[in-house]
N, C-alpha and C. Protein backbone atom coordinates (compact mmCIF):
# COMPACT_ATOMS: atom_id res chain seq x y z
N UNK A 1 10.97 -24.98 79.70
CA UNK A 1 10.68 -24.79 81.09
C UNK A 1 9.21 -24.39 81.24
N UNK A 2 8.55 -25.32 82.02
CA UNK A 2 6.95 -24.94 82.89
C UNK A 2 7.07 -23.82 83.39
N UNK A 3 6.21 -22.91 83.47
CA UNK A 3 5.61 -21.92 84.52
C UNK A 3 4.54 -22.39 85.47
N UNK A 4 4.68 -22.38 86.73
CA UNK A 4 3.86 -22.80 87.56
C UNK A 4 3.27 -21.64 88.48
N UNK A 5 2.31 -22.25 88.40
CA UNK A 5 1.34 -21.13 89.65
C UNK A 5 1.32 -22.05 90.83
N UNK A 6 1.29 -21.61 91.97
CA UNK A 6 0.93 -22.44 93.15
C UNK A 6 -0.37 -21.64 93.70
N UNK A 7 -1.05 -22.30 93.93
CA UNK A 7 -2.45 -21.96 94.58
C UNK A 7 -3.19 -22.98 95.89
N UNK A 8 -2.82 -22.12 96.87
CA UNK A 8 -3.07 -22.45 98.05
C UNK A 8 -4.53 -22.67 98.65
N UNK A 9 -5.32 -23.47 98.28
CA UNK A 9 -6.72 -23.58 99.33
C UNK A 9 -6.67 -24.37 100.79
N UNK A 10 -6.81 -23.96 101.58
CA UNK A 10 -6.71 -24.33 102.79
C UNK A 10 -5.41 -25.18 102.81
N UNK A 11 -4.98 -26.96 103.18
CA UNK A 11 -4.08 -27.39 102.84
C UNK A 11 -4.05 -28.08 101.45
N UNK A 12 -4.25 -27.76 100.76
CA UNK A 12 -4.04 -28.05 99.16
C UNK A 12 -3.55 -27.03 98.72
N UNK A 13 -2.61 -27.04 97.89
CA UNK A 13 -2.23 -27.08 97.04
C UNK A 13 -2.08 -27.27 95.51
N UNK A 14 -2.48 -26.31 94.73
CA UNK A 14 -3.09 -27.01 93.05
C UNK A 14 -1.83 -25.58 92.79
N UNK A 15 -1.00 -26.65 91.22
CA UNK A 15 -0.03 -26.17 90.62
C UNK A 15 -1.20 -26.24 89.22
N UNK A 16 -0.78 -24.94 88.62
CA UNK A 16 -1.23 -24.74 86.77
C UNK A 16 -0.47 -24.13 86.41
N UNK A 17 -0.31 -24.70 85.22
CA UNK A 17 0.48 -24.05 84.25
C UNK A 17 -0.03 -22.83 83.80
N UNK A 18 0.71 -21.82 83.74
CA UNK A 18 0.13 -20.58 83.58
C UNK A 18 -0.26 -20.85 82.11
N UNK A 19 0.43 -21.32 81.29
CA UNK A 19 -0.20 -21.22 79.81
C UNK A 19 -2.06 -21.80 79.81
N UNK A 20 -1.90 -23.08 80.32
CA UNK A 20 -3.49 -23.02 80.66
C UNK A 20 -4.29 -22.35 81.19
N UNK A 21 -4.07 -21.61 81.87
CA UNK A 21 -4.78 -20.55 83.02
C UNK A 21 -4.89 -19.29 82.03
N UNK A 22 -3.78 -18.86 81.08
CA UNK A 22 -4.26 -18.11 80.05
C UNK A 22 -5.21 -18.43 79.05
N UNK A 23 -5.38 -20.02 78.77
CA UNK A 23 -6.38 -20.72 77.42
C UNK A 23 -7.37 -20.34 78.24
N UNK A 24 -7.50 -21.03 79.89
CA UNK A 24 -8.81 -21.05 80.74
C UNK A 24 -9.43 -19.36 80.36
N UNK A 25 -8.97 -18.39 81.06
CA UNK A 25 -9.30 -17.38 80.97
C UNK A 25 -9.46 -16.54 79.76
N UNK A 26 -8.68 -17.06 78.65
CA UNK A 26 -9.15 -16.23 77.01
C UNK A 26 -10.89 -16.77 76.74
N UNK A 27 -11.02 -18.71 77.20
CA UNK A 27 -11.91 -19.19 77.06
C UNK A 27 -13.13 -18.48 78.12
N UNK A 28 -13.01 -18.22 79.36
CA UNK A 28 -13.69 -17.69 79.48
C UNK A 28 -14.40 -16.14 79.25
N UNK A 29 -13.62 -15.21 79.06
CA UNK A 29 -13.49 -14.27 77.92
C UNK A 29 -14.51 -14.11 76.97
N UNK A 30 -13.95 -14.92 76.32
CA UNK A 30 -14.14 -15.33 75.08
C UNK A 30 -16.42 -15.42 75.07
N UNK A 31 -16.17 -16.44 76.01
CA UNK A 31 -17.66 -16.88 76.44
C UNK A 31 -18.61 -15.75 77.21
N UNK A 32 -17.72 -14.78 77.57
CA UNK A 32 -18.54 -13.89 78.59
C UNK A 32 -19.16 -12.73 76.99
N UNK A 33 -17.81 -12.61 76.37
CA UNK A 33 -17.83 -11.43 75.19
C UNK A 33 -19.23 -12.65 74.38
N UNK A 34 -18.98 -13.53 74.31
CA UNK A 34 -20.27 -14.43 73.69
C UNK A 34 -21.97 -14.02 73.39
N UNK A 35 -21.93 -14.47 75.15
CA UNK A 35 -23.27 -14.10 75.78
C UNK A 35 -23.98 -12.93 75.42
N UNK A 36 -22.65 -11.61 75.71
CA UNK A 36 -22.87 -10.32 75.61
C UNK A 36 -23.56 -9.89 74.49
N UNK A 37 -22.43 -10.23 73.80
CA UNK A 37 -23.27 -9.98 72.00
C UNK A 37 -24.67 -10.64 71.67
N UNK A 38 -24.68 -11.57 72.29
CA UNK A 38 -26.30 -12.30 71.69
C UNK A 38 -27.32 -11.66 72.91
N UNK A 39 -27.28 -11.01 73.74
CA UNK A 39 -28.07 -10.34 74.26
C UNK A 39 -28.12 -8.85 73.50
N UNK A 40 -27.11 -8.13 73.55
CA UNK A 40 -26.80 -7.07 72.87
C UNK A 40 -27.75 -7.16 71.29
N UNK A 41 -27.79 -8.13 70.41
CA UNK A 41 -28.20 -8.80 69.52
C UNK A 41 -29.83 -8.54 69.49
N UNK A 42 -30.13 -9.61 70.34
CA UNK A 42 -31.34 -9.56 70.72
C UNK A 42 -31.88 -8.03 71.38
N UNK A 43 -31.58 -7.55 71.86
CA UNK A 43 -32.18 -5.98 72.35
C UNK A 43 -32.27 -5.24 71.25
N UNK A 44 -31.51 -5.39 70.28
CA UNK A 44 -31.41 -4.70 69.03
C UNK A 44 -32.61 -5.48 67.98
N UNK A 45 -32.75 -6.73 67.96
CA UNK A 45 -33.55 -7.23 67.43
C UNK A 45 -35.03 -6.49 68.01
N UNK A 46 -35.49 -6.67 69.08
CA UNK A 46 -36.75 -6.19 69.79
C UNK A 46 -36.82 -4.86 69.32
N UNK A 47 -35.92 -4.47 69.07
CA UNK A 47 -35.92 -2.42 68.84
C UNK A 47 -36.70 -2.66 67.79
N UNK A 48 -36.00 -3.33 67.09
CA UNK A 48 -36.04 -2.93 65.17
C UNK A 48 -37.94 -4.01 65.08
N UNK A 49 -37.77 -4.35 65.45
CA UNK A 49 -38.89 -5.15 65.56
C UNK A 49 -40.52 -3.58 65.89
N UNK A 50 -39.76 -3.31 67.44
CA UNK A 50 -40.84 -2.37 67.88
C UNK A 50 -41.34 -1.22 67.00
N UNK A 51 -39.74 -0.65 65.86
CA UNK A 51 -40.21 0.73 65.28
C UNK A 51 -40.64 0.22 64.43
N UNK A 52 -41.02 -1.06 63.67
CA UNK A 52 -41.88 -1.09 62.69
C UNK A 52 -43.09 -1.76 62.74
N UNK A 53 -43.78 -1.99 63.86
CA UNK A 53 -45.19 -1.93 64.45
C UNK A 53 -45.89 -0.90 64.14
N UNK A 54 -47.40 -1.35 63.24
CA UNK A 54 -48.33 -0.29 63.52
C UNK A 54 -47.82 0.27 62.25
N UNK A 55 -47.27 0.18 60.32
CA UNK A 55 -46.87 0.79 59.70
C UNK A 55 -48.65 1.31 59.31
N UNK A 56 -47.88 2.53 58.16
CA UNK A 56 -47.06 2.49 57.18
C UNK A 56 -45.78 3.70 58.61
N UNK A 57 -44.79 3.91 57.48
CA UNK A 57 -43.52 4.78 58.54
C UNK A 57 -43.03 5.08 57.74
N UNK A 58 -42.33 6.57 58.26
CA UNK A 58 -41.56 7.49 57.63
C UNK A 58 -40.21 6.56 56.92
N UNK A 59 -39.70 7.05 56.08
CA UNK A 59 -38.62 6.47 55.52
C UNK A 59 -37.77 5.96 56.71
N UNK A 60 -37.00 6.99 57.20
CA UNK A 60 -36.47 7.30 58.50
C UNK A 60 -36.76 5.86 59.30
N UNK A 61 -37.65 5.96 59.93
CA UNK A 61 -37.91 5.05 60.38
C UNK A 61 -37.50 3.15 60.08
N UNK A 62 -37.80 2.98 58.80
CA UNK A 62 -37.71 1.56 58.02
C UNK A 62 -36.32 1.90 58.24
N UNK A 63 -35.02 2.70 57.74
CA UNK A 63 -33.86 2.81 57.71
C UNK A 63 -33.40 2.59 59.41
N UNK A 64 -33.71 3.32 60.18
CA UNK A 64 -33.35 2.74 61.66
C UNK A 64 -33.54 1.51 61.72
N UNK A 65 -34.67 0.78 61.43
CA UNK A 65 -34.93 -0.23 62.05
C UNK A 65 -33.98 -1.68 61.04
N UNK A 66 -33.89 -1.04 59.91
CA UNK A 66 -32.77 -2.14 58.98
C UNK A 66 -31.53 -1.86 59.71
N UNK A 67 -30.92 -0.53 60.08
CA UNK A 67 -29.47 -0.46 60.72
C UNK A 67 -29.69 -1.63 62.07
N UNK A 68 -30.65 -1.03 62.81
CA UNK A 68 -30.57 -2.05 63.90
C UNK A 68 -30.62 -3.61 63.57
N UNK A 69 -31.42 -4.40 62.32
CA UNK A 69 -31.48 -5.35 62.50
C UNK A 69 -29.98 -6.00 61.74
N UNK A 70 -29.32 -4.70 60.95
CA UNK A 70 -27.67 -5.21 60.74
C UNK A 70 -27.10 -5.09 61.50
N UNK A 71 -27.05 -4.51 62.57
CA UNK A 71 -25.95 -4.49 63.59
C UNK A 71 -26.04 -5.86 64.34
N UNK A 72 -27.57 -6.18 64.90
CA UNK A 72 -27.74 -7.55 65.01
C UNK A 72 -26.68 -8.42 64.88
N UNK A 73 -27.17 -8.37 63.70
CA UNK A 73 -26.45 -9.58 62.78
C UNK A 73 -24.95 -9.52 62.50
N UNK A 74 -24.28 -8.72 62.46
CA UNK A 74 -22.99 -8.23 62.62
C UNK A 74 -22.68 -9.11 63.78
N UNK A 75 -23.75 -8.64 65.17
CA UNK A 75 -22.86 -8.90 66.49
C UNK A 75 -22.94 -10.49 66.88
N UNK A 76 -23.91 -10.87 66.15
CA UNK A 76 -24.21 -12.66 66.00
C UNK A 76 -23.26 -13.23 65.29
N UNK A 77 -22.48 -12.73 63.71
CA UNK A 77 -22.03 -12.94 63.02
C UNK A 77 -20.21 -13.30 63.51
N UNK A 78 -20.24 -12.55 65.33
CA UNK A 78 -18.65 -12.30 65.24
C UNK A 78 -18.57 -13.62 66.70
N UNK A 79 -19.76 -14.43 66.69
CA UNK A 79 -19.98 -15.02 67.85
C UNK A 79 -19.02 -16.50 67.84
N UNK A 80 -17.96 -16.90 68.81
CA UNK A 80 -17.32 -18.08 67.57
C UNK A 80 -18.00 -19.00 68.01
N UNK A 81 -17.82 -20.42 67.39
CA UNK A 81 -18.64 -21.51 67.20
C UNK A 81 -18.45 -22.39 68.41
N UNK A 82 -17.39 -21.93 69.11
CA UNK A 82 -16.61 -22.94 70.20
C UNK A 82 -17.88 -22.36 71.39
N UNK A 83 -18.24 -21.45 71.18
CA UNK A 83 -18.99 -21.24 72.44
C UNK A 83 -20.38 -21.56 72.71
N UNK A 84 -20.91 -21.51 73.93
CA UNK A 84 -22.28 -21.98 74.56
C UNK A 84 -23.37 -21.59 73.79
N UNK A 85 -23.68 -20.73 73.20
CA UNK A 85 -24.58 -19.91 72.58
C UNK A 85 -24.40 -20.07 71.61
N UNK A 86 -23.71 -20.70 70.87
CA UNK A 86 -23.55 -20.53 68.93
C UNK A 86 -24.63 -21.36 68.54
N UNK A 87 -25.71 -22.36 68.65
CA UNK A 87 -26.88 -22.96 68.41
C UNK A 87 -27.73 -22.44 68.39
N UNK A 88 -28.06 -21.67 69.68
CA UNK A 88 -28.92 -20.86 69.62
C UNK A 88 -28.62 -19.53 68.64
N UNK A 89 -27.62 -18.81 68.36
CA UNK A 89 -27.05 -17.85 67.73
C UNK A 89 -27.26 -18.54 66.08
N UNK A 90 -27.29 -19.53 65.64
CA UNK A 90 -27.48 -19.86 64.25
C UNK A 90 -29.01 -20.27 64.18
N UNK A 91 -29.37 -19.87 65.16
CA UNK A 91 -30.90 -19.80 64.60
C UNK A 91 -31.48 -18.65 64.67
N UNK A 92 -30.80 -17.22 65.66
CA UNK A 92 -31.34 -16.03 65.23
C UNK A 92 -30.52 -15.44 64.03
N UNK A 93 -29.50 -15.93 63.74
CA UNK A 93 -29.03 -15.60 62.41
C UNK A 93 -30.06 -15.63 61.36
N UNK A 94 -30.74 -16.76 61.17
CA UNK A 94 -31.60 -17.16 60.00
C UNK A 94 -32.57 -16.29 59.80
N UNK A 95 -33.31 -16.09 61.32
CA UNK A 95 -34.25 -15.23 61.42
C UNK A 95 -33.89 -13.77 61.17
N UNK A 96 -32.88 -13.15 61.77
CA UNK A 96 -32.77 -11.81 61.60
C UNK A 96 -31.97 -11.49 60.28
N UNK A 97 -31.39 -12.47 59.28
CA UNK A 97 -31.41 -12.63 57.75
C UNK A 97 -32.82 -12.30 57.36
N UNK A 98 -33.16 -12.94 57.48
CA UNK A 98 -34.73 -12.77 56.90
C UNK A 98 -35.67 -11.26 57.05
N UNK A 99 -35.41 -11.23 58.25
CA UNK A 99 -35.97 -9.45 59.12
C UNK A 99 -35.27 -8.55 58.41
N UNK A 100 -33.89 -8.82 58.14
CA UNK A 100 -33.45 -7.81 57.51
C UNK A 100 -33.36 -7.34 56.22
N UNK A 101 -33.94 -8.31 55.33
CA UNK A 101 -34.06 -8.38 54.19
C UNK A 101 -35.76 -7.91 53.78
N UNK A 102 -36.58 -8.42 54.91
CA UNK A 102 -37.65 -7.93 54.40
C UNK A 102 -37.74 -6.04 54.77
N UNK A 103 -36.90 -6.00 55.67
CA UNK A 103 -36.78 -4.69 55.68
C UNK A 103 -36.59 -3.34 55.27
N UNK A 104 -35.56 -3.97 54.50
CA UNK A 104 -34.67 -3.70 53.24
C UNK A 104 -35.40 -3.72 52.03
N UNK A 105 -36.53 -4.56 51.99
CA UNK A 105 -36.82 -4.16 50.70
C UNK A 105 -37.73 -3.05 51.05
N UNK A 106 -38.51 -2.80 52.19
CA UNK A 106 -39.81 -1.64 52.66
C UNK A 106 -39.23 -0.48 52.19
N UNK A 107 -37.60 -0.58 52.43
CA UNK A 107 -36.54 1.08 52.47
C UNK A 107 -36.65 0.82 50.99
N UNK A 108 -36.49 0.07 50.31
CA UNK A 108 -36.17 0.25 48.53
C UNK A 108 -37.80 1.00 48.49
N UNK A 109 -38.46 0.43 48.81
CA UNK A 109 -40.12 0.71 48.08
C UNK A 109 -40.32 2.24 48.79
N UNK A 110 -40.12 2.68 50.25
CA UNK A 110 -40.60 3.80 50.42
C UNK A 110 -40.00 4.72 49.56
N UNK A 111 -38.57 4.25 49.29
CA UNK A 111 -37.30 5.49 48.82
C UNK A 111 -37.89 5.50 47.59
N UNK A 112 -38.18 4.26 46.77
CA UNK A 112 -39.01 4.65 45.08
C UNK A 112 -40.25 5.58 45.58
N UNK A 113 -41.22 5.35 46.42
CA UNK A 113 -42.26 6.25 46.66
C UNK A 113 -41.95 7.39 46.20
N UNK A 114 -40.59 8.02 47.57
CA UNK A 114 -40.60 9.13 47.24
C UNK A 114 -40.09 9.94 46.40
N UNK A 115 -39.26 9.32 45.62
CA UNK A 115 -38.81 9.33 44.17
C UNK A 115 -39.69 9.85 43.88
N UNK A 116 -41.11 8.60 43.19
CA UNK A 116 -41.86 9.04 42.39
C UNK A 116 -43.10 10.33 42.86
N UNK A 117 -43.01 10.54 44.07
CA UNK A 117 -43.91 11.72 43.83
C UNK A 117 -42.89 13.11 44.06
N UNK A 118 -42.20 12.76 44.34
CA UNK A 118 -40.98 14.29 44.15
C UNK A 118 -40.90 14.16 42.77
N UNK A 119 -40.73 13.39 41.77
CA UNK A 119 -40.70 13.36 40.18
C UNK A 119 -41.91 13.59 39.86
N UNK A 120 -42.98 13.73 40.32
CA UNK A 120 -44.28 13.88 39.96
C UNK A 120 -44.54 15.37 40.12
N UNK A 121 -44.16 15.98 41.20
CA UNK A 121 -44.44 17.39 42.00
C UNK A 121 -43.65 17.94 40.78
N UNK A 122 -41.98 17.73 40.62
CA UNK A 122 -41.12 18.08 39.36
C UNK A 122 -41.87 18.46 37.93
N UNK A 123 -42.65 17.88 37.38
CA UNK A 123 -43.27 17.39 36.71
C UNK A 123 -44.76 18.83 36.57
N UNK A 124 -44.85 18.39 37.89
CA UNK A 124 -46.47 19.61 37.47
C UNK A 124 -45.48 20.87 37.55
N UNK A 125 -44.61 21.24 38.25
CA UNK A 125 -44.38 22.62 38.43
C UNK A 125 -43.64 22.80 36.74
N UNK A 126 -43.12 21.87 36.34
CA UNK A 126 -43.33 21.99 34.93
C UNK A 126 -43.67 22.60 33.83
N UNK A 127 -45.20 22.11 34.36
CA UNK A 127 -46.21 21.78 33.49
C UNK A 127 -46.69 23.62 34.12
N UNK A 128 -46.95 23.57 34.78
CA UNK A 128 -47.84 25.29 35.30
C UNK A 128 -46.67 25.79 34.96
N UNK A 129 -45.09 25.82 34.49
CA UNK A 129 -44.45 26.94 34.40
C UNK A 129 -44.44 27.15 32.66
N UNK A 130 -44.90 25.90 32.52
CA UNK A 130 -45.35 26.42 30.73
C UNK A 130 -46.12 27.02 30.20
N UNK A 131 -47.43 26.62 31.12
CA UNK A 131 -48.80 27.62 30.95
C UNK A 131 -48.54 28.79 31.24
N UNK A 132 -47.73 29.01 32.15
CA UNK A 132 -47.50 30.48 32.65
C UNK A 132 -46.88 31.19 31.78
N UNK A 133 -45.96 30.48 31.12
CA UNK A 133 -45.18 31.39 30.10
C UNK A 133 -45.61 31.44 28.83
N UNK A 134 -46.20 30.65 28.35
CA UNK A 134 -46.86 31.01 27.10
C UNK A 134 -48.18 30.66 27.18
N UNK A 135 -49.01 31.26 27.67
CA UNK A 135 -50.67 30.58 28.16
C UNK A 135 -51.29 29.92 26.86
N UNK A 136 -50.87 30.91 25.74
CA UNK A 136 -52.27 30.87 25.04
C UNK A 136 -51.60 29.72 23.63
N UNK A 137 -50.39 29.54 23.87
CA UNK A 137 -49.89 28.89 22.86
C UNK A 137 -50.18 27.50 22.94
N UNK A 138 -50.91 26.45 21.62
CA UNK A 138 -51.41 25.56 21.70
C UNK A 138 -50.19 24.10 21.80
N UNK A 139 -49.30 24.34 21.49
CA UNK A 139 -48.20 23.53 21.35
C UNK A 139 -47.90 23.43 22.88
N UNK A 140 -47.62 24.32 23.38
CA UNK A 140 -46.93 24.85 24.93
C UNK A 140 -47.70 23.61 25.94
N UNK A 141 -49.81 24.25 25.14
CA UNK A 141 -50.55 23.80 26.18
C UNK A 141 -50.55 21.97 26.06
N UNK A 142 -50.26 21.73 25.01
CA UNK A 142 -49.77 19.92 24.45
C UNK A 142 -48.63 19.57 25.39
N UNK A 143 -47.95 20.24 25.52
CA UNK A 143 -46.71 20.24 26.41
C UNK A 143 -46.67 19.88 28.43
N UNK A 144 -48.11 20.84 28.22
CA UNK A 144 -48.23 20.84 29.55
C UNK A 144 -49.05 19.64 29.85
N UNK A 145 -49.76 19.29 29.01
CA UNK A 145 -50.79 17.70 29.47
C UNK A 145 -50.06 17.34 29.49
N UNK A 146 -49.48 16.59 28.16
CA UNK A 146 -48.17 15.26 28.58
C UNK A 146 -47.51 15.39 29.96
N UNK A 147 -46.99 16.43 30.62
CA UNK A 147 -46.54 16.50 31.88
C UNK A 147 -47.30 15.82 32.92
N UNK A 148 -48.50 16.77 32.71
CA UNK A 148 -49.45 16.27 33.80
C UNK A 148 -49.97 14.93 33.60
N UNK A 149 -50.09 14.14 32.66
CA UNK A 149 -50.20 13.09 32.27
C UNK A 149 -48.78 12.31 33.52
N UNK A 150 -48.18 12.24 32.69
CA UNK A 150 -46.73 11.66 33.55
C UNK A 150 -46.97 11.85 34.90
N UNK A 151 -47.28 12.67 34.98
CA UNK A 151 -47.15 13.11 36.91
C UNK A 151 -48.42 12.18 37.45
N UNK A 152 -49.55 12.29 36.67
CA UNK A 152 -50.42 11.37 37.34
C UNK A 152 -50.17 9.83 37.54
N UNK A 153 -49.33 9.31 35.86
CA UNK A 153 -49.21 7.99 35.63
C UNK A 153 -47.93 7.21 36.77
N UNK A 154 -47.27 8.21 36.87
CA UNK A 154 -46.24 8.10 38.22
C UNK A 154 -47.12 8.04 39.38
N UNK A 155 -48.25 9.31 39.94
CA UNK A 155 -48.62 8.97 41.43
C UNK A 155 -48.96 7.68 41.53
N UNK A 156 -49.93 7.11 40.21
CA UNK A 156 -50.28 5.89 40.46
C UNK A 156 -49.83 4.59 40.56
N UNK A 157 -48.91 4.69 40.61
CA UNK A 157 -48.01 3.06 40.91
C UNK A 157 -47.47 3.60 41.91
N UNK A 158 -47.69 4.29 42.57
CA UNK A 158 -46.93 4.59 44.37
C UNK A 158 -47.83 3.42 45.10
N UNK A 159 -46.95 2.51 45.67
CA UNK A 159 -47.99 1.82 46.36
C UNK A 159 -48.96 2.12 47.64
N UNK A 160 -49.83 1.92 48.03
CA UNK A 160 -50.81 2.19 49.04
C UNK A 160 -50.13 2.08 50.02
N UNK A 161 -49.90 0.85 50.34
CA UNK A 161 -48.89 0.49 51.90
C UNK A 161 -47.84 1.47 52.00
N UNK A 162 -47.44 2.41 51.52
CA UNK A 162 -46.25 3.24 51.45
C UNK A 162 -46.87 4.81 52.44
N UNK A 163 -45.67 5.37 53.33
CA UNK A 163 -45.84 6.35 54.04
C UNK A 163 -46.72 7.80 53.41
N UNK A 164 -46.05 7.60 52.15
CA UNK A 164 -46.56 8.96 51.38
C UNK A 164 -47.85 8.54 50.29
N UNK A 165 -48.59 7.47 50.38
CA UNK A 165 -49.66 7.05 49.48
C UNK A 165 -50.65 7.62 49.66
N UNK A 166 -51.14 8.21 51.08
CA UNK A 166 -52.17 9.20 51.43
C UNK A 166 -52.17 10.78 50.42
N UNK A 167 -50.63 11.01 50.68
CA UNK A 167 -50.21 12.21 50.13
C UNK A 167 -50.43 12.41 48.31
N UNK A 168 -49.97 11.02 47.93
CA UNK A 168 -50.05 11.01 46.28
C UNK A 168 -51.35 11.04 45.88
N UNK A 169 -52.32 10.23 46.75
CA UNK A 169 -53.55 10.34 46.51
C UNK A 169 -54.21 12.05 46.16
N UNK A 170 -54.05 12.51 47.29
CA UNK A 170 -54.20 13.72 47.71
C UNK A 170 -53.91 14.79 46.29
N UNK A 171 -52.68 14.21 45.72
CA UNK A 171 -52.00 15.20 45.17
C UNK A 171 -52.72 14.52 43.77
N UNK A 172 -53.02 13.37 43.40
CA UNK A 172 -53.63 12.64 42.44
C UNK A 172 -54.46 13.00 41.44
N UNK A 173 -55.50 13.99 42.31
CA UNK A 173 -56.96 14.39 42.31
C UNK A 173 -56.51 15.97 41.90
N UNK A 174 -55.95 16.54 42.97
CA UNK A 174 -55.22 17.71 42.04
C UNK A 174 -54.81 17.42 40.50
N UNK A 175 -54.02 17.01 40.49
CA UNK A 175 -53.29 16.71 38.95
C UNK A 175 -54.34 16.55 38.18
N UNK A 176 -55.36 15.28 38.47
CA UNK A 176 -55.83 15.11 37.58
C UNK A 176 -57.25 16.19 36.93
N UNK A 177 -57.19 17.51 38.46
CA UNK A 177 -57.96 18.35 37.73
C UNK A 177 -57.84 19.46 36.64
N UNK A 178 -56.25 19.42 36.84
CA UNK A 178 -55.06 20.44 35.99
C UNK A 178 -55.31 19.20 34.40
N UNK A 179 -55.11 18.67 34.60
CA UNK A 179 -55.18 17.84 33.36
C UNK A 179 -56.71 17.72 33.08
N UNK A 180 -57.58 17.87 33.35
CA UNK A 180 -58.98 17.56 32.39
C UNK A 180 -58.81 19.06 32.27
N UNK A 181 -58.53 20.47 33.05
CA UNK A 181 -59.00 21.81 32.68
C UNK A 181 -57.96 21.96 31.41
N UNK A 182 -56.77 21.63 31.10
CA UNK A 182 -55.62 22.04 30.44
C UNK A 182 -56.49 20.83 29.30
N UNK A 183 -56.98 20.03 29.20
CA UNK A 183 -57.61 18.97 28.35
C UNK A 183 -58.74 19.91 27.32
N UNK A 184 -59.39 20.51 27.95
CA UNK A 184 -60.28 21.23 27.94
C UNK A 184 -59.86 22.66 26.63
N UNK A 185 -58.87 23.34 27.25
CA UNK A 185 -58.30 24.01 26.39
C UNK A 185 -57.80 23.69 25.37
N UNK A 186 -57.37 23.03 24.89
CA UNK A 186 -56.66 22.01 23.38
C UNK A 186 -57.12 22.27 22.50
């Protein structure tokens, strides 16, 4: 048995089957939730785009702007193919693949940054807590270069483009004056 709707416009009359009128309306649905997401998409794209203008940037920062450009892609990703926008939607896919990956790697490189100069800082306090404890002992003071050695050979592969490269620098020149004075003593 049919289900019929009757729908009255002036003198007409139009019968639908309600089962179509449910496809009609999932389909349109369907197409409205579409649109949504690839705008939604795109606003998120422009974000992640804006906070990484103008680097270098706090860790923090590169990490927001990769969440945003996965959510993106998530909300492109759930877009189905039957609809108006999926052409255009498989071409910001490609692109915000790409955005997000180069993004992703900025977060690997800042996060090694700061690895390596928190392993570096590790490293001198080390090195001064050896001198401190046995100043005058020559083994101790062998002990403490090699440290400071390490700590320098670490600042220096921090890359430049990186948030904290000002800072390693900074800290660079220190180290390396603890290491020619502790050089000195030997």
């Amino acid at each position: 048995m049919v289900s019929l709707l009757a729908l009255g416009f002036g003198s007409w009359i139009i019968k639908i089957e309600l089962p179509k009128l449910e496809q009609v309306r999932t389909k349109f649905n369907q197409e409205e939730t579409a649109i949504a997401n690839l705008k939604a998409a795109q606003n998120l794209g422009l974000e992640a785009s804006g906070l990484v203008q103008s680097p270098p940037h706090p860790l923090v920062v590169w990490q927001q702007a990769e969440s945003k450009w996965l959510e993106a892609i998530r909300l492109l990703e759930n877009i189905p193919q039957k609809t108006s926008v999926f052409i255009k939607v498989k071409d910001k896919l490609v692109r915000y693949r790409l955005n997000h990956q180069a993004i992703s790697q900025k977060v690997t490189t800042e996060k090694q940054a700061l690895d390596n100069l928190a392993t570096a800082h590790k490293l001198a306090i080390e090195a001064n807590f050896l001198i401190q404890s046995s100043p005058h002992s020559r083994s101790v003071r062998r002990q403490a270069k090699s440290k400071w050695q390490q700590a320098i050979n670490i600042l220096k592969v921090i890359p430049a483009n990186t948030f904290v490269s000002q800072q390693a620098k900074e800290t660079l020149v220190n180290y390396q004056a603890n290491y020619r004075e502790i050089s000195k003593n030997i």
